[in-house]
C-alpha atoms as a PDB file:
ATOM      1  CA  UNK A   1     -10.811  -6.847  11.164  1.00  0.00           C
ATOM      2  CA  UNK A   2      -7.592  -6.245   8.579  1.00  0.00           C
ATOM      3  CA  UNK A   3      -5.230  -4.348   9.661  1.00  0.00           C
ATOM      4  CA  UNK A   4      -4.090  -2.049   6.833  1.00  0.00           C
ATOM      5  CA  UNK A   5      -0.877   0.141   6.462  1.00  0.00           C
ATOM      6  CA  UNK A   6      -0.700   2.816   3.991  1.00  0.00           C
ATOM      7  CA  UNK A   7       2.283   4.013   3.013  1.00  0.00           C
ATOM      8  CA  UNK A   8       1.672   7.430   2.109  1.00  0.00           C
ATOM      9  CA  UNK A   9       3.556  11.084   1.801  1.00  0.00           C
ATOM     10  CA  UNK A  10       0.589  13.243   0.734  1.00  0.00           C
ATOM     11  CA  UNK A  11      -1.615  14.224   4.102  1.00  0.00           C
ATOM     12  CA  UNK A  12      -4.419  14.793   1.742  1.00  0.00           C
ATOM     13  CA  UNK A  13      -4.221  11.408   0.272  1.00  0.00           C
ATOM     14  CA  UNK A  14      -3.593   9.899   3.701  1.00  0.00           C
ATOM     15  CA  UNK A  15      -6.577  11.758   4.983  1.00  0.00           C
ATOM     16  CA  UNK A  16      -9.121  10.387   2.539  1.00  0.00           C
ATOM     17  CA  UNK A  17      -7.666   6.738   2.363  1.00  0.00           C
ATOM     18  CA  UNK A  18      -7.881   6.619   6.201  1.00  0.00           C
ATOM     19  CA  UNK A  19     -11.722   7.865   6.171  1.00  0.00           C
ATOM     20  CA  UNK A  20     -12.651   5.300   3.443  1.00  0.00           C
ATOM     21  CA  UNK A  21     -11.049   2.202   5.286  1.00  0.00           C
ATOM     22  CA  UNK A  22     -11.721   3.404   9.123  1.00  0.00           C
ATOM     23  CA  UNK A  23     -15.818   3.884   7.337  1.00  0.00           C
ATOM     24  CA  UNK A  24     -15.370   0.115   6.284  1.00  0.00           C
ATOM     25  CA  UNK A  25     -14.294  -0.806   9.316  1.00  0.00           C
ATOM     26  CA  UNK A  26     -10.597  -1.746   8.998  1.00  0.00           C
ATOM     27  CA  UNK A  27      -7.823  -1.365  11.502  1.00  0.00           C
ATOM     28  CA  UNK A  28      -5.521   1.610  10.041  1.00  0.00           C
ATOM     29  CA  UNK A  29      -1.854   1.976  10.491  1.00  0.00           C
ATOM     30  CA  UNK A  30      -0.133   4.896   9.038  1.00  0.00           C
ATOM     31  CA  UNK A  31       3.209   5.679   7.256  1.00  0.00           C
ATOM     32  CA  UNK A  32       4.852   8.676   5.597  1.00  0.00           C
ATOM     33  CA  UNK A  33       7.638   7.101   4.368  1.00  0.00           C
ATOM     34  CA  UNK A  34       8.612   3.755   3.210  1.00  0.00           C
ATOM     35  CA  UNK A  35      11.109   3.561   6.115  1.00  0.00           C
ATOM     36  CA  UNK A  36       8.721   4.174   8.379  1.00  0.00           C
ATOM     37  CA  UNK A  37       6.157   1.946   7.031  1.00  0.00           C
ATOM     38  CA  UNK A  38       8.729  -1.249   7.122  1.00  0.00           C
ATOM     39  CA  UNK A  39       9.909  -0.234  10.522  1.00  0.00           C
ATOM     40  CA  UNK A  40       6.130  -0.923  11.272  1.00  0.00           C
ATOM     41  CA  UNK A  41       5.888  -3.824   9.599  1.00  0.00           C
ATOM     42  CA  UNK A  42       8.617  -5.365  12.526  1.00  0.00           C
ATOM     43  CA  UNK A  43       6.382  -4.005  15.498  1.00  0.00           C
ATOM     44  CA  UNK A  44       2.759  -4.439  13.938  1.00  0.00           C
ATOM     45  CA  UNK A  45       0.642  -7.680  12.787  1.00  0.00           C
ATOM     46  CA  UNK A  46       0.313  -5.853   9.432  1.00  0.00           C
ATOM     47  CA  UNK A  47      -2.394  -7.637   6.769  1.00  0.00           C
ATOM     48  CA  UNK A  48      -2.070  -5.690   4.068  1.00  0.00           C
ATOM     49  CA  UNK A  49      -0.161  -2.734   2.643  1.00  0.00           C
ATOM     50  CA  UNK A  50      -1.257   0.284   0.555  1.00  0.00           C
ATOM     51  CA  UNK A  51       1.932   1.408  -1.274  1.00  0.00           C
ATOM     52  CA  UNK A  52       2.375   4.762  -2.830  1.00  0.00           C
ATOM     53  CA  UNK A  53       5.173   4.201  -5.487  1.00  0.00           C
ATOM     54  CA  UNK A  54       6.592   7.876  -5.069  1.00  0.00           C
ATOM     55  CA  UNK A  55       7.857   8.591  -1.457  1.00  0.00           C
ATOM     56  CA  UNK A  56      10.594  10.487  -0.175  1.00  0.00           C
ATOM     57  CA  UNK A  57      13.822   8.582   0.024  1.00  0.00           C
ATOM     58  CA  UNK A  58      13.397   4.497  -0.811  1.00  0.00           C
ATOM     59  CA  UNK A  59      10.377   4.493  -3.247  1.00  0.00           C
ATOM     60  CA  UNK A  60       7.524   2.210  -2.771  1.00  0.00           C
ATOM     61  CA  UNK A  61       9.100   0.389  -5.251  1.00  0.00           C
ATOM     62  CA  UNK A  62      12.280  -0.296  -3.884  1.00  0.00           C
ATOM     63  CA  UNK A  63      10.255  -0.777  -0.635  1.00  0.00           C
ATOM     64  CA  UNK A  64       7.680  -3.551  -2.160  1.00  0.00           C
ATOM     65  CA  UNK A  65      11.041  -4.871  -3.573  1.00  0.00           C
ATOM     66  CA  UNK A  66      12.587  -5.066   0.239  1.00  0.00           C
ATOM     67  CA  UNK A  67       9.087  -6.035   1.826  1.00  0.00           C
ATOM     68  CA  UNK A  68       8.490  -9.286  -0.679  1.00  0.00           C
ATOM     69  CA  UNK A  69      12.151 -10.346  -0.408  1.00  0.00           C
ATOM     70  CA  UNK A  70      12.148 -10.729   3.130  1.00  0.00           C
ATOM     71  CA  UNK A  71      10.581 -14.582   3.953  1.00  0.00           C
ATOM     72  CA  UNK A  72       8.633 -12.851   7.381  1.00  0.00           C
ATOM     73  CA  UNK A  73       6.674 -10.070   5.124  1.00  0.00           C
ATOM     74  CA  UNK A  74       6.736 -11.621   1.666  1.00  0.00           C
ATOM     75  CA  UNK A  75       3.360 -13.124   2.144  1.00  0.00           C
ATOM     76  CA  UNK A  76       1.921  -9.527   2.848  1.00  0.00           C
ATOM     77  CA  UNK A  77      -0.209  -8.563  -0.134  1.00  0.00           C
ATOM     78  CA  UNK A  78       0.590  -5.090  -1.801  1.00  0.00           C
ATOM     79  CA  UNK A  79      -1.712  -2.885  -3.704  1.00  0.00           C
ATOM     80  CA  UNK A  80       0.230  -0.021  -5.157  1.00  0.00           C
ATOM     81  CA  UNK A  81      -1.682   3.418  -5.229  1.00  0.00           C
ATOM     82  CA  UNK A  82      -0.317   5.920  -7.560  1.00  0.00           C
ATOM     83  CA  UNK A  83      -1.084   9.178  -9.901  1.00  0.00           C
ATOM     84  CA  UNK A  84       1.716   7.745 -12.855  1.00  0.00           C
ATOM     85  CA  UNK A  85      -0.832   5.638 -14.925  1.00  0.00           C
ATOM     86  CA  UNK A  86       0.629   4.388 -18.174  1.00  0.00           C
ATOM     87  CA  UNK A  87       1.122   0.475 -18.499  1.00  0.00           C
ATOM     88  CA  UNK A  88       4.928   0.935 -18.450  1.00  0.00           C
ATOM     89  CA  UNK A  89       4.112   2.042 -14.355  1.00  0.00           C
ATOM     90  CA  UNK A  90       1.869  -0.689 -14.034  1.00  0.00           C
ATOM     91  CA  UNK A  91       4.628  -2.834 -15.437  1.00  0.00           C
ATOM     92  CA  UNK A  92       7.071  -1.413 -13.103  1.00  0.00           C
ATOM     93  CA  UNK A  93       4.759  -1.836  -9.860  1.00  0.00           C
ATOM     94  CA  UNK A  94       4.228  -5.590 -10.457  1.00  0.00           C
ATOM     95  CA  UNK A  95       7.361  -6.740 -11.072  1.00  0.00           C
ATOM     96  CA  UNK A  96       8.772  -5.009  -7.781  1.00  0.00           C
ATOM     97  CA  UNK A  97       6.252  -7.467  -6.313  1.00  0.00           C
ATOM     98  CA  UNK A  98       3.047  -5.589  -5.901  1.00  0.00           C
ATOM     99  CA  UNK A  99      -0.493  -7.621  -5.928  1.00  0.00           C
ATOM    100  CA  UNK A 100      -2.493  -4.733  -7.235  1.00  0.00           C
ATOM    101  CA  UNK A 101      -1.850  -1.490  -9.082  1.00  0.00           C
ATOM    102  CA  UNK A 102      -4.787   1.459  -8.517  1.00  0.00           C
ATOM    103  CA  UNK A 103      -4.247   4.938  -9.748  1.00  0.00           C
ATOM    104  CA  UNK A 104      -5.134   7.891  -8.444  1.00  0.00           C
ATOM    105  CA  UNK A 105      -7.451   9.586  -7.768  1.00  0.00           C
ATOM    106  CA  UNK A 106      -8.463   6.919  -6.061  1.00  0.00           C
ATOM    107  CA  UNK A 107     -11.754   5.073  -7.048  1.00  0.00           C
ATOM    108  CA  UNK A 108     -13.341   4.427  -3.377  1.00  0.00           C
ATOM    109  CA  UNK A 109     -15.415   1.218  -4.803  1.00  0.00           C
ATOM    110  CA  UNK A 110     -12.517  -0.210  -6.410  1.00  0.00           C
ATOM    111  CA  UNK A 111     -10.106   0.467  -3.376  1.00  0.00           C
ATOM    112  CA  UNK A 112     -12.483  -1.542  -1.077  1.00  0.00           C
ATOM    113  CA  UNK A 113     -13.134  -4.611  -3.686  1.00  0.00           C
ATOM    114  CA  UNK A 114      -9.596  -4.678  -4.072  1.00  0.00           C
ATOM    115  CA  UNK A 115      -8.794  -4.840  -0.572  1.00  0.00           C
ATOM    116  CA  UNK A 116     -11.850  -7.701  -0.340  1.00  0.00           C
ATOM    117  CA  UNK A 117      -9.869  -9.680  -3.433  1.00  0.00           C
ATOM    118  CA  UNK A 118      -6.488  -9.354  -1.600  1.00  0.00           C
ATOM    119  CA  UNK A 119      -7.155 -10.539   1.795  1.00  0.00           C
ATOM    120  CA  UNK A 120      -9.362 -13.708   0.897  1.00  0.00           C
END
């Protein structure tokens, strides 16, 4: 069983991402800020992380940034969830370090094969 943490401000968005990966079986940590979420990564055995790129405070992309520069969480895949969809985001996302980009709203069969792609 993954263990997943999404990173995550929204409660509604939270709510449905945690229904669709608890359904599929996966091991769900949650976050509501990227400074939580990296705190978490020091105390949890984190396999992957669902990023939203706009949080509170640090964005998820200055937290993807942090989490792949640091050698004991840089092997973590990311897949960044977000509403901003244009290419230049996309762009963005991936260079900060992310594995994946997904918009919202999010796409429930994609999320899981994504997921599937990531952690083999």
């Amino acid at each position: 069983m993954l263990n997943i943490l999404v990173i995550e401000d929204n409660p509604d968005n939270m709510t449905l991402v945690d229904e669709i990966l608890d359904d599929a079986g996966f091991h769900v940590f949650q976050a509501v800020n990227a400074e939580l979420g990296i705190d978490m990564l020091n105390t949890q055995q984190i396999d992957l992380i669902l990023m939203d790129i706009s949080l509170p405070q640090m964005s998820g992309l200055e937290a993807t940034t942090l989490i792949k520069s640091r050698q004991e969480t840089a092997q973590i895949p990311i897949i960044a969830l977000t509403a901003h969809a244009m290419q230049a985001d996309k762009e963005q996302a991936m260079s900060a370090g992310a594995n994946a980009f997904l918009t919202k709203p999010i796409d429930e069969d994609i999320l899981l094969q994504t997921i599937e792609e990531m952690s083999n």
